[in-house]
C-alpha atoms as a PDB file:
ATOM      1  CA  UNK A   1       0.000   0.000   0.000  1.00  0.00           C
ATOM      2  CA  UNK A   2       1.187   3.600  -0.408  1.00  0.00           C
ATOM      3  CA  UNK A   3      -0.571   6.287   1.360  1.00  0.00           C
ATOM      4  CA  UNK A   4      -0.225  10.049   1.128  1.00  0.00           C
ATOM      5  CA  UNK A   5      -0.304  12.682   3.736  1.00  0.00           C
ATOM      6  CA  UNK A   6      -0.636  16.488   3.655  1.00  0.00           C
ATOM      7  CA  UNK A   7       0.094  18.402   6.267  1.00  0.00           C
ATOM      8  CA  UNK A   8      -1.253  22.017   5.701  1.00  0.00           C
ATOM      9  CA  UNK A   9      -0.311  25.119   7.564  1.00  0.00           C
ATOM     10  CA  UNK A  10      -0.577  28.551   7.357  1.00  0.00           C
ATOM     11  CA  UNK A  11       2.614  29.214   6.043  1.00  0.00           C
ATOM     12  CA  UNK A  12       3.561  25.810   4.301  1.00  0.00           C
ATOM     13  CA  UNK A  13       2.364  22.649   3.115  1.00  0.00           C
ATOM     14  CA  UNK A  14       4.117  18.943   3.701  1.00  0.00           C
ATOM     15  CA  UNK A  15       2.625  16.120   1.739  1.00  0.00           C
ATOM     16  CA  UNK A  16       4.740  12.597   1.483  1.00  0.00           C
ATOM     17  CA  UNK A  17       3.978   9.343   0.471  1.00  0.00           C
ATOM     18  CA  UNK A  18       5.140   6.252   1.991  1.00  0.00           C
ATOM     19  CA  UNK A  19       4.533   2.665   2.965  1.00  0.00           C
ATOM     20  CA  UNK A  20       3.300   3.598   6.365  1.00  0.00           C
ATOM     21  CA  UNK A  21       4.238   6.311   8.817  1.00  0.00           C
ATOM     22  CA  UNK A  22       7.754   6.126   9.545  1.00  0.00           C
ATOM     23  CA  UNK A  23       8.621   4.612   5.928  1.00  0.00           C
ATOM     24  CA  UNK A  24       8.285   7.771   3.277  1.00  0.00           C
ATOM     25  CA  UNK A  25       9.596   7.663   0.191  1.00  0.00           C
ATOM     26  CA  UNK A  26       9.774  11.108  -0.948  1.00  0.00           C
ATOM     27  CA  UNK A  27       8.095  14.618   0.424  1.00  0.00           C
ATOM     28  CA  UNK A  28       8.216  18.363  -0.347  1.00  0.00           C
ATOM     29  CA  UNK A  29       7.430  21.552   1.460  1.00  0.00           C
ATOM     30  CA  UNK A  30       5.395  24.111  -0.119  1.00  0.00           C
ATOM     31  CA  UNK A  31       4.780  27.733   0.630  1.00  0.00           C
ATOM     32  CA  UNK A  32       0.835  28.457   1.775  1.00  0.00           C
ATOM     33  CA  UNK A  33      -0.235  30.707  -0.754  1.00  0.00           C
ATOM     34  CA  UNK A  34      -4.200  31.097  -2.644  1.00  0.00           C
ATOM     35  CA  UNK A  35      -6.048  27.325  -1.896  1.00  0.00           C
ATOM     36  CA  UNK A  36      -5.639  26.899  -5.903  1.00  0.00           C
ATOM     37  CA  UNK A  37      -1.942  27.011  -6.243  1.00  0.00           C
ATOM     38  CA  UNK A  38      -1.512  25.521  -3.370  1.00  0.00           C
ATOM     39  CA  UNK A  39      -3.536  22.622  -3.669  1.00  0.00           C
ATOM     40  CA  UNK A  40      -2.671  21.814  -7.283  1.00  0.00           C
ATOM     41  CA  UNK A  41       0.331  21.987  -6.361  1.00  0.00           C
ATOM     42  CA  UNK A  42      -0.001  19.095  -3.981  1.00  0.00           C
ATOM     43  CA  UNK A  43      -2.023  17.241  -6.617  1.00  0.00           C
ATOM     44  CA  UNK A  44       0.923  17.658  -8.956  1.00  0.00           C
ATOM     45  CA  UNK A  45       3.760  16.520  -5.948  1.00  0.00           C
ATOM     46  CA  UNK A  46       1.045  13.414  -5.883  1.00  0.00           C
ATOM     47  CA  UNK A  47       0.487  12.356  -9.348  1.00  0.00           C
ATOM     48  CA  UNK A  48       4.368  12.393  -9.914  1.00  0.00           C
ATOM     49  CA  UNK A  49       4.446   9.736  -6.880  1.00  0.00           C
ATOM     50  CA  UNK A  50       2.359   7.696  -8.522  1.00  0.00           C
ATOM     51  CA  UNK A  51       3.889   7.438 -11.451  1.00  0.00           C
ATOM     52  CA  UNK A  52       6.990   6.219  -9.282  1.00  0.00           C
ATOM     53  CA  UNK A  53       5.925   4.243  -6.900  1.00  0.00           C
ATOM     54  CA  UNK A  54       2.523   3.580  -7.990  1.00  0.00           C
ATOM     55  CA  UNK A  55      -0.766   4.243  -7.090  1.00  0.00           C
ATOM     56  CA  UNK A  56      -1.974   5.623  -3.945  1.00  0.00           C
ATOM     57  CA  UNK A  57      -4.230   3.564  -1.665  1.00  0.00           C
ATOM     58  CA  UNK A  58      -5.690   6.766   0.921  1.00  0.00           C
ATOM     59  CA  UNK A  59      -4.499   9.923   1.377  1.00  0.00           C
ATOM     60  CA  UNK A  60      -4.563  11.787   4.835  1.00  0.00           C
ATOM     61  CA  UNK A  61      -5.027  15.126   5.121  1.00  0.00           C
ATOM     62  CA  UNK A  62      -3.989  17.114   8.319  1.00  0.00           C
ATOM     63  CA  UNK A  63      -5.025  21.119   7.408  1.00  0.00           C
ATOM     64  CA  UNK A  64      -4.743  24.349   9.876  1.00  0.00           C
ATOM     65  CA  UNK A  65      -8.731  25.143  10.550  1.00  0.00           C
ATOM     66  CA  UNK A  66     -11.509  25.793  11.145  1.00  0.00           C
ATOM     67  CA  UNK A  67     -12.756  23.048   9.541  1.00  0.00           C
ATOM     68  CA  UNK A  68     -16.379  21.694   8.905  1.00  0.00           C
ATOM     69  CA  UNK A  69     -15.402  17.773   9.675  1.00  0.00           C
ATOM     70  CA  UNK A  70     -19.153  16.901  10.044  1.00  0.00           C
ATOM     71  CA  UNK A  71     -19.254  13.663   7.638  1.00  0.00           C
ATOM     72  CA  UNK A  72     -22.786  14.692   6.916  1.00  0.00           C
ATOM     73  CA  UNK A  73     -22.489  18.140   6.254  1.00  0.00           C
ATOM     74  CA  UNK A  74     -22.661  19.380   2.612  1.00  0.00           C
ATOM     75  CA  UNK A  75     -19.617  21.603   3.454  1.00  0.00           C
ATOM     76  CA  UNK A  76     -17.584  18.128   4.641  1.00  0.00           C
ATOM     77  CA  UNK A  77     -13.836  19.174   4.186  1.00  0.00           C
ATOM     78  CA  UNK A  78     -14.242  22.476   3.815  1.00  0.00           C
ATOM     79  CA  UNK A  79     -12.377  25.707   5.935  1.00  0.00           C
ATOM     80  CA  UNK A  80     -14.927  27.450   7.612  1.00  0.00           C
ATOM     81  CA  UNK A  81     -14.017  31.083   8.467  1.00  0.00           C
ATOM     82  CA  UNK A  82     -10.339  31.789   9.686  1.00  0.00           C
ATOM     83  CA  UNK A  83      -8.080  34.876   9.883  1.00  0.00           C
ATOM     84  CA  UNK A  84      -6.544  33.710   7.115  1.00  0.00           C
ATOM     85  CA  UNK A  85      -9.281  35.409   5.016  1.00  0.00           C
ATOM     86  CA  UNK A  86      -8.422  34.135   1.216  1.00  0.00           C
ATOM     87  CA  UNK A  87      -9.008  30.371   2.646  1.00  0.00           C
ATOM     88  CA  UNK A  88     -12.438  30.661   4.169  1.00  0.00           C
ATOM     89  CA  UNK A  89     -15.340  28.322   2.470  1.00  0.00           C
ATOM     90  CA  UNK A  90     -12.318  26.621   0.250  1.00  0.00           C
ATOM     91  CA  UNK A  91     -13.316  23.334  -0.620  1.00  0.00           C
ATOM     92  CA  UNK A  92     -10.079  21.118   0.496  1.00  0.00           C
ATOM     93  CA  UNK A  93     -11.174  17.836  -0.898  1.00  0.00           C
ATOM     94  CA  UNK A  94     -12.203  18.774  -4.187  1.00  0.00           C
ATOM     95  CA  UNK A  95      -8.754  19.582  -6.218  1.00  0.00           C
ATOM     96  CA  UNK A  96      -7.769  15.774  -4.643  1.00  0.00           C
ATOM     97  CA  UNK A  97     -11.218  13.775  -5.437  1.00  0.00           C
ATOM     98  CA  UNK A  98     -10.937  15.297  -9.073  1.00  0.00           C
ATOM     99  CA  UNK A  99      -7.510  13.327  -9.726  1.00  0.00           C
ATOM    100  CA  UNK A 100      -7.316  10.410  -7.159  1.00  0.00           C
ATOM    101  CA  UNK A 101      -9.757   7.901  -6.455  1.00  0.00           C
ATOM    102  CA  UNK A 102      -7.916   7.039  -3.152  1.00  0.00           C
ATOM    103  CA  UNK A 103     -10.269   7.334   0.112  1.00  0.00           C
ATOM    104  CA  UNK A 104      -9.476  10.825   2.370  1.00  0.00           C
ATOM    105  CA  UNK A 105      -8.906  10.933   6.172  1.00  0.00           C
ATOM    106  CA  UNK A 106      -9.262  14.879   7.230  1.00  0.00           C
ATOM    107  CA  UNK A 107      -8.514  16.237  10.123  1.00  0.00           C
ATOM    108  CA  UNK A 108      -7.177  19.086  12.284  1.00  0.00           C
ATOM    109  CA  UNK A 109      -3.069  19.730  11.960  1.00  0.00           C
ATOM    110  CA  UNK A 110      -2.919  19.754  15.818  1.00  0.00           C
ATOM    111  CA  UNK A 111      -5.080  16.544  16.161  1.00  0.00           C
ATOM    112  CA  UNK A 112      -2.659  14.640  13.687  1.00  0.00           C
ATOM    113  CA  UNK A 113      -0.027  16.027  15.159  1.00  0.00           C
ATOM    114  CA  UNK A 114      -1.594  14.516  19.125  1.00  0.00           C
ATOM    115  CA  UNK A 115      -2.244  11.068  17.274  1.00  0.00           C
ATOM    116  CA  UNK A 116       1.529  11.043  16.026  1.00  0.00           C
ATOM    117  CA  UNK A 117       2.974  12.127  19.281  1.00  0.00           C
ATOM    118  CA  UNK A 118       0.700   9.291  21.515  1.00  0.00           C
ATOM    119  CA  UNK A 119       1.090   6.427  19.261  1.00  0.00           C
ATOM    120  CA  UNK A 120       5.312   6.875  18.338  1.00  0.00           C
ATOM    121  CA  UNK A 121       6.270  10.346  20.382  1.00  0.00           C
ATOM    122  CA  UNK A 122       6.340  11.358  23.277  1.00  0.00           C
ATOM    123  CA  UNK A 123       3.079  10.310  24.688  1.00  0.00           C
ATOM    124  CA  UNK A 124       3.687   6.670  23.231  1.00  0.00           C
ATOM    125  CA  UNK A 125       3.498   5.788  27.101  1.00  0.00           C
ATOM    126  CA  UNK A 126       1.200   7.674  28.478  1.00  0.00           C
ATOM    127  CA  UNK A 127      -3.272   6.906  28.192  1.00  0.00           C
ATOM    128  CA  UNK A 128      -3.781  10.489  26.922  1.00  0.00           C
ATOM    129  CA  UNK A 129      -1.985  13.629  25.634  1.00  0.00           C
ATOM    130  CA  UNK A 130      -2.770  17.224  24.428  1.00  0.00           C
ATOM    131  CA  UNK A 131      -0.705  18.615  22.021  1.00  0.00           C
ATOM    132  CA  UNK A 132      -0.431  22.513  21.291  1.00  0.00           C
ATOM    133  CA  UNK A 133       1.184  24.189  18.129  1.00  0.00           C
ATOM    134  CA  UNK A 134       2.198  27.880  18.371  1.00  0.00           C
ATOM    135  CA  UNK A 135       3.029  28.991  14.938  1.00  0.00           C
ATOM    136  CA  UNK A 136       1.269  31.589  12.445  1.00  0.00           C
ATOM    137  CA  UNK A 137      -1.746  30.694  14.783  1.00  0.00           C
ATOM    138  CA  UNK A 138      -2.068  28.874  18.302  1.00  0.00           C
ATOM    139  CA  UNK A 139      -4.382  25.390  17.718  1.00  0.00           C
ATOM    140  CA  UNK A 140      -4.598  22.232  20.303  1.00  0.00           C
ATOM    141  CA  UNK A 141      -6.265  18.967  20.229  1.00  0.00           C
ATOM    142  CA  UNK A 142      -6.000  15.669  22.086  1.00  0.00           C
ATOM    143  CA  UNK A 143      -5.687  12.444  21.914  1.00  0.00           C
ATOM    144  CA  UNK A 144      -7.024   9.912  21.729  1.00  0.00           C
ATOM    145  CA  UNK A 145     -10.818  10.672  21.070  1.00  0.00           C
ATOM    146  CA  UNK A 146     -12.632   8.059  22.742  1.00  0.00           C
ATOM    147  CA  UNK A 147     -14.441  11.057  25.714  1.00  0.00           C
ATOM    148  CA  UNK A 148     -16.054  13.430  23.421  1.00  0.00           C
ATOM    149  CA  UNK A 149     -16.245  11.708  19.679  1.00  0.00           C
ATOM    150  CA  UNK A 150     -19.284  13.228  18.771  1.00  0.00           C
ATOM    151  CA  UNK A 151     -18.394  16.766  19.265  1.00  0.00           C
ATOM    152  CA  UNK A 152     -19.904  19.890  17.613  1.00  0.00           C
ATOM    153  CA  UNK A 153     -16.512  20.805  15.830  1.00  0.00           C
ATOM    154  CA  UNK A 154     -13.448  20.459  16.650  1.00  0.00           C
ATOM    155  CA  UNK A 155     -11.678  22.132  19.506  1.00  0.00           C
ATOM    156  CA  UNK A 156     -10.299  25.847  19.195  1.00  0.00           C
ATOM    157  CA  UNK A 157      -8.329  26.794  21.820  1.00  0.00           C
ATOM    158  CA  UNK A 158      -6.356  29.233  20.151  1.00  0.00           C
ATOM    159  CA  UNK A 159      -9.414  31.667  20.593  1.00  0.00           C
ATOM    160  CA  UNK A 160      -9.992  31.442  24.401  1.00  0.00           C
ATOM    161  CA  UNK A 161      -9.785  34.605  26.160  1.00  0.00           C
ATOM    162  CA  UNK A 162      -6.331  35.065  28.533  1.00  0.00           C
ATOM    163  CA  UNK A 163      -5.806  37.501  31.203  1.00  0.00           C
ATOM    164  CA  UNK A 164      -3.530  40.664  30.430  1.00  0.00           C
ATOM    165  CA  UNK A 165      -0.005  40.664  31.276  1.00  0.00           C
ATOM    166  CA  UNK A 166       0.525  44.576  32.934  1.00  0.00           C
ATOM    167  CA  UNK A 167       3.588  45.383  30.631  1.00  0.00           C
ATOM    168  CA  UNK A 168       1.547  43.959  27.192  1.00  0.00           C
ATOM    169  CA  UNK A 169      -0.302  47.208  25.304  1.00  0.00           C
ATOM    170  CA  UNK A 170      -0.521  45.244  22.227  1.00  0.00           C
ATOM    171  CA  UNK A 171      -4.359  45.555  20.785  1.00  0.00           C
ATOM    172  CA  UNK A 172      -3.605  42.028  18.795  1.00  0.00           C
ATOM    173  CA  UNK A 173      -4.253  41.020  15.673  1.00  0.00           C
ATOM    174  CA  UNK A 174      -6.825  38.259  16.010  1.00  0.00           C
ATOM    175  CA  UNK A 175      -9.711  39.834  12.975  1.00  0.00           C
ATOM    176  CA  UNK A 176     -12.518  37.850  15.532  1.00  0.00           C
ATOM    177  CA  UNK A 177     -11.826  38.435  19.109  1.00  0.00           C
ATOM    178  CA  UNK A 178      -8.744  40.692  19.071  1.00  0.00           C
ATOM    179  CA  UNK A 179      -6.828  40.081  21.971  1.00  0.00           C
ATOM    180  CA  UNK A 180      -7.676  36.162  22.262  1.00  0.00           C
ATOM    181  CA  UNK A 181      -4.492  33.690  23.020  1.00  0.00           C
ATOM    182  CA  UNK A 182      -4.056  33.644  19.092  1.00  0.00           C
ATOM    183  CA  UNK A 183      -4.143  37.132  18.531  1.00  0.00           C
ATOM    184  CA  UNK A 184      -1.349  37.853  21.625  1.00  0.00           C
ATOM    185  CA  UNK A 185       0.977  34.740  21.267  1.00  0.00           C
ATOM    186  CA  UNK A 186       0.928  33.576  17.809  1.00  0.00           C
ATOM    187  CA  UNK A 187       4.077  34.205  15.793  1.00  0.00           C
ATOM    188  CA  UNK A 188       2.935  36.977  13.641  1.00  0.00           C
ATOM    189  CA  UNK A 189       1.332  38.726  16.741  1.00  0.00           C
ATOM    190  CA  UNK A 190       5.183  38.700  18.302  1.00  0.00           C
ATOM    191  CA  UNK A 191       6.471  39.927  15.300  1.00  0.00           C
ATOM    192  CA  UNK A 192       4.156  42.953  15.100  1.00  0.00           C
ATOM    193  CA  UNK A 193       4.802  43.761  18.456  1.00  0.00           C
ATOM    194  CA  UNK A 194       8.513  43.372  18.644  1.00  0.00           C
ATOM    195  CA  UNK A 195       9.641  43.629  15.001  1.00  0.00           C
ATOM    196  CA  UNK A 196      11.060  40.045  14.875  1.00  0.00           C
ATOM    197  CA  UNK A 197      10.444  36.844  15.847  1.00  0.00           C
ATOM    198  CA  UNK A 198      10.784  35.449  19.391  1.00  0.00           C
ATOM    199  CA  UNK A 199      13.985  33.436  18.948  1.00  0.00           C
ATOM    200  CA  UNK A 200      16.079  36.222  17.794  1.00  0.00           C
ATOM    201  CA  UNK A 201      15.392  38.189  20.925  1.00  0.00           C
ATOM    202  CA  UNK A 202      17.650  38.523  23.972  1.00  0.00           C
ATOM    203  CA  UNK A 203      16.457  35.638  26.871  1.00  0.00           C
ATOM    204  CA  UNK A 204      16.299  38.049  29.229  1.00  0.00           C
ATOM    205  CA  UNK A 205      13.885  40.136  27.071  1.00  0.00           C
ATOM    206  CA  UNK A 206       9.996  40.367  28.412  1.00  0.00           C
ATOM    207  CA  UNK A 207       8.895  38.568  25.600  1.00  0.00           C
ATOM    208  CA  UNK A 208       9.539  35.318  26.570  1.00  0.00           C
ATOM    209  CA  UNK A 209       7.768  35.750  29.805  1.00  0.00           C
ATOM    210  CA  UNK A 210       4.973  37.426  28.509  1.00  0.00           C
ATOM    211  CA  UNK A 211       4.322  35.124  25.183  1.00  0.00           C
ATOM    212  CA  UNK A 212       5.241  32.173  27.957  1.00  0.00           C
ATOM    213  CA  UNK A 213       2.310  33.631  30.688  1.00  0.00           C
ATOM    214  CA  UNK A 214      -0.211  33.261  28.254  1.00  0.00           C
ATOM    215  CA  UNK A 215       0.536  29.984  26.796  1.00  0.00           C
ATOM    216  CA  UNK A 216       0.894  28.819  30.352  1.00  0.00           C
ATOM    217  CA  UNK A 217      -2.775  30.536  30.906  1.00  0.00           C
ATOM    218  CA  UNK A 218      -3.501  27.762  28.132  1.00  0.00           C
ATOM    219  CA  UNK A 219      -2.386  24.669  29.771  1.00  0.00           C
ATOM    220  CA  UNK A 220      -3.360  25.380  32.935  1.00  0.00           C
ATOM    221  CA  UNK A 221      -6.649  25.118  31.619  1.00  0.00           C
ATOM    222  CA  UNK A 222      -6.243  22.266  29.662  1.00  0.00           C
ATOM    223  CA  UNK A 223      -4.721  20.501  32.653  1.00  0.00           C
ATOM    224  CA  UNK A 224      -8.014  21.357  34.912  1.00  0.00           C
ATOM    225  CA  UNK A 225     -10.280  20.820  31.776  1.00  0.00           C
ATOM    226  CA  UNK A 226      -9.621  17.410  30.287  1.00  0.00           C
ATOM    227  CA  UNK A 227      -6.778  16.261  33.312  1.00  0.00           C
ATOM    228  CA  UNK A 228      -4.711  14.640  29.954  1.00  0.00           C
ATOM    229  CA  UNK A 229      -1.541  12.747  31.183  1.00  0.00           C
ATOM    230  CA  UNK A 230       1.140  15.338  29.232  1.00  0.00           C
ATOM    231  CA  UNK A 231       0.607  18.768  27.012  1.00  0.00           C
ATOM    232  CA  UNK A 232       3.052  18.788  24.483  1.00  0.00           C
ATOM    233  CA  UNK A 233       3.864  22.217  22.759  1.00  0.00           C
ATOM    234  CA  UNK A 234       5.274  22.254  19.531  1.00  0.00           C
ATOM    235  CA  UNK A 235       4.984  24.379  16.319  1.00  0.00           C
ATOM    236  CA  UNK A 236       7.736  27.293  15.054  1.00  0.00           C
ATOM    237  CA  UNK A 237       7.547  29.474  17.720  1.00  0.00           C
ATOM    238  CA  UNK A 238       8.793  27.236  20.353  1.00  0.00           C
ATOM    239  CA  UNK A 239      11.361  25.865  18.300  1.00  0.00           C
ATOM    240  CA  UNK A 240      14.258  27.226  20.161  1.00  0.00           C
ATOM    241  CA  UNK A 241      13.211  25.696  23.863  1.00  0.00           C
ATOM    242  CA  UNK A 242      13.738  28.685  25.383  1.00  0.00           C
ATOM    243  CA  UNK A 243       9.734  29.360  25.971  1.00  0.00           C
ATOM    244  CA  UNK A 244       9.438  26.027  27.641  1.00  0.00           C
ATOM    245  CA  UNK A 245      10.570  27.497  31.063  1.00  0.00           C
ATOM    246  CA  UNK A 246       8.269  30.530  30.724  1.00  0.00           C
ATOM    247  CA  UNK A 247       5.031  28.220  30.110  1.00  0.00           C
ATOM    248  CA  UNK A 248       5.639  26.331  33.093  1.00  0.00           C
ATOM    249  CA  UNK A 249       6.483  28.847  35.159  1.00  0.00           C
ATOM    250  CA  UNK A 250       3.037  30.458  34.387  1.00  0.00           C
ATOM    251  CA  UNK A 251       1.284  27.008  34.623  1.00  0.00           C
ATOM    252  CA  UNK A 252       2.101  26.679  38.212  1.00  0.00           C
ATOM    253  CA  UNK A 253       1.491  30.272  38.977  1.00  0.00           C
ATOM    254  CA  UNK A 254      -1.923  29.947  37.605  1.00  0.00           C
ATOM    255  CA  UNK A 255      -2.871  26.634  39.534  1.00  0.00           C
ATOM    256  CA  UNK A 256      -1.127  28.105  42.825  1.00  0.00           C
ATOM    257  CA  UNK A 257      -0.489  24.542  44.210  1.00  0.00           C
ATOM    258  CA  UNK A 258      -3.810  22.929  43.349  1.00  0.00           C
ATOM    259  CA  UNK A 259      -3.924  19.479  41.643  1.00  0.00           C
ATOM    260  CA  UNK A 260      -1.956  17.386  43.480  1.00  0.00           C
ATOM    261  CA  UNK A 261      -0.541  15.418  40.742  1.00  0.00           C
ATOM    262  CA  UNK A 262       1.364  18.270  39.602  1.00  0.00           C
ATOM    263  CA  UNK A 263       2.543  19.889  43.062  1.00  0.00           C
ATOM    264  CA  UNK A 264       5.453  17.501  43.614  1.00  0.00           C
ATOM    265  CA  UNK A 265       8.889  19.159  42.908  1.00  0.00           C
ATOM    266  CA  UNK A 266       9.721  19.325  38.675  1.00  0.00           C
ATOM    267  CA  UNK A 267       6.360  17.534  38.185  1.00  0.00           C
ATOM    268  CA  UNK A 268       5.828  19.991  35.511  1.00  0.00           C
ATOM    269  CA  UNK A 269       9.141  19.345  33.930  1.00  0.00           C
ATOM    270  CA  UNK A 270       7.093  16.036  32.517  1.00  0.00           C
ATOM    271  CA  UNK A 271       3.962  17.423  32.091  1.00  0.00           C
ATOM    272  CA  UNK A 272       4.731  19.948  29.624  1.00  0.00           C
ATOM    273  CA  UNK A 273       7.342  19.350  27.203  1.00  0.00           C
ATOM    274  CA  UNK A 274       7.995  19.061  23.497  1.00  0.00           C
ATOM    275  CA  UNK A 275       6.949  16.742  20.647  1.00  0.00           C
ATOM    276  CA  UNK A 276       9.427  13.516  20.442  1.00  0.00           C
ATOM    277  CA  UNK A 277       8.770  13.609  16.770  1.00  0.00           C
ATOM    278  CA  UNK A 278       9.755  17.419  16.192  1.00  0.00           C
ATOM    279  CA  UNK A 279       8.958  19.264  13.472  1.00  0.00           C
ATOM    280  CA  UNK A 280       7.935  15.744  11.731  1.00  0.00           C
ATOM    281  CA  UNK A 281       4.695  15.639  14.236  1.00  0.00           C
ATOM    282  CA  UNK A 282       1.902  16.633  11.962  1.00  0.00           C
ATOM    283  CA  UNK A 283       2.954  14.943   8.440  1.00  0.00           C
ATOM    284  CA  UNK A 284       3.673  11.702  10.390  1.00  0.00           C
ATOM    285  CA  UNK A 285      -0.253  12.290  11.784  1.00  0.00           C
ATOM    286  CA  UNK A 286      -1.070  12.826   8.364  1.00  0.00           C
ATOM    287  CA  UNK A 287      -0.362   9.210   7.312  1.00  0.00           C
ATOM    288  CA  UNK A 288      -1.915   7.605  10.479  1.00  0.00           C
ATOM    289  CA  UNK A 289      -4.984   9.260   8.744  1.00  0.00           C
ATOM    290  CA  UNK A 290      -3.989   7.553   5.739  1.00  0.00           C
ATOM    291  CA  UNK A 291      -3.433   4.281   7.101  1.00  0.00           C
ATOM    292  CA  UNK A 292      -6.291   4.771   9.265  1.00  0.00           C
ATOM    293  CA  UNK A 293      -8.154   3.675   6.244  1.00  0.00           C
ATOM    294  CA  UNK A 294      -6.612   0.699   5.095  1.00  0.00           C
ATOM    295  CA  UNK A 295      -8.792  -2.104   5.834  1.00  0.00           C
ATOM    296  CA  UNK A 296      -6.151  -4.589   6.613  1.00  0.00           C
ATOM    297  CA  UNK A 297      -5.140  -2.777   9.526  1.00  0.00           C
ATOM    298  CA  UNK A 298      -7.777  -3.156  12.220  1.00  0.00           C
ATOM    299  CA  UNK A 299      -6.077  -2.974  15.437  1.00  0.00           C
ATOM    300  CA  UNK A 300      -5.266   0.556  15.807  1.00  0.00           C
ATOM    301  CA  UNK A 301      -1.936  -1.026  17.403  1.00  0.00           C
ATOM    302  CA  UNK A 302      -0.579  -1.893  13.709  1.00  0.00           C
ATOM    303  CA  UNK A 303      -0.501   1.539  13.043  1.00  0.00           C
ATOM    304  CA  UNK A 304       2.399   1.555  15.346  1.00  0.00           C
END
């Protein structure tokens, strides 16, 4: 079998094709630009696969939201309205039904990226995970799925409302809500406010600590929410590490000693950390979609 897997983003696509998971034969990055290019230019990256290493069995499809993943909605696997305007109401399926006859898994980036990282990251060990990406926009998800599976839409954290850091005057940039977690922490909401990204300022600059506060606002909440067993935080802007310290500082602060799981001394040092899998989180989700499909694998364990 050979299964494909997009990952989409708001500032590039990944799509691969391989045997399973952690055997890929080939993959490219693409820069997010209109849905058209970008999506043809995925069906393009596909059709060449095929013609090398044959035809492809299911494709998964891991895409930066809102998304309508109602199976019984006439808008299935479409965006719904996001900030990044030129996307809303595209149709995500249709450039790949019109080439491929190969069934399609869709899903949330940051919930592929939570099935990667619990079934060969760094939540392989643990019964439940929540993983976070902070990038051009701030989504989490969780897995696995078996509490809520019949859920409105999928979740979308990135839009909760955080309380103000004193020293942060920044309006933000969210085009919804303003001053949500996405709007204050996201990369390009540190970049208009500092003129730069977040790893190219000084560690002792109030960024970090402010940027960390509110993340830490986030799992704090997701820790007395849905009580998950790790919250993993991946995506560009924490790329360097140096956030890592910030968030859980700003986790504890915001329990102030309750749930007792977490008071012991550097229990926080394992309960928030980064994906195993790096960078390589949400494609590898991608095609445990993809395989997700394949008949011949019925114990979720083969996917493994």
């Amino acid at each position: 079998m050979l299964y494909a897997g997009i990952e989409g983003g708001g500032t590039k696509f990944v799509c691969a094709v391989g045997r399973s998971a952690t055997e890929v034969h080939e993959s490219i990055v693409l820069p997010t630009s209109s849905p058209d290019a970008t999506l043809g230019a995925c069906v393009t990256f596909f059709a060449d696969a095929e013609h090398k290493f044959g035809p492809i069995s299911s494709i998964g499809f891991a895409s930066f939201g809102p998304l309508d993943l109602n199976t019984k909605s006439p808008t299935y696997g479409h965006m719904l309205a996001t900030p990044k305007a030129a996307w809303s109401r595209a149709n995500l399926l249709a450039p790949l039904r019109s080439r491929f006859g190969a069934q399609i898994a869709i899903d949330t980036d940051v919930a592929a990226a939570a099935l990667a990282e619990w079934r060969l990251g760094a939540g392989r060990d643990l019964g439940s995970i929540a993983y976070v990406t902070v990038g051009t926009g701030i989504g989490a998800d969780f897995a696995p799925r078996d509490r809520l599976t019949n859920r409105l839409m999928h979740p979308e954290m990135g839009h909760i409302g955080v309380r103000r850091d004193s020293r942060d005057s920044f309006a933000g940039l969210c085009p919804f809500h303003g001053d949500c977690l996405e709007g204050l922490a996201s990369g390009p909401a540190i970049y208009q406010r500092w003129g730069t990204e977040l790893a190219n300022l000084p560690p002792q600059h109030e960024a970090w600590s402010i940027i960390g506060g509110y993340l830490g606002q986030l799992a704090a909440t997701m820790a007395l929410m849905v009580s998950v067993h790790c919250i993993i935080f991946g995506g560009g802007v924490m790329a360097n590490g140096l956030l890592l310290p910030h968030i859980r500082a700003a986790t504890a602060a915001s329990l102030n000693g309750y749930l007792e799981p977490l008071k012991p001394t550097g229990a926080l040092d394992h309960y928030i950390t980064v994906p195993m899998l790096g960078g390589r989180a949400g494609i590898v989700g991608a095609l445990l979609l993809a395989q997700s499909l394949d008949p011949n694998l019925r114990d979720e364990n083969d996917l493994q």
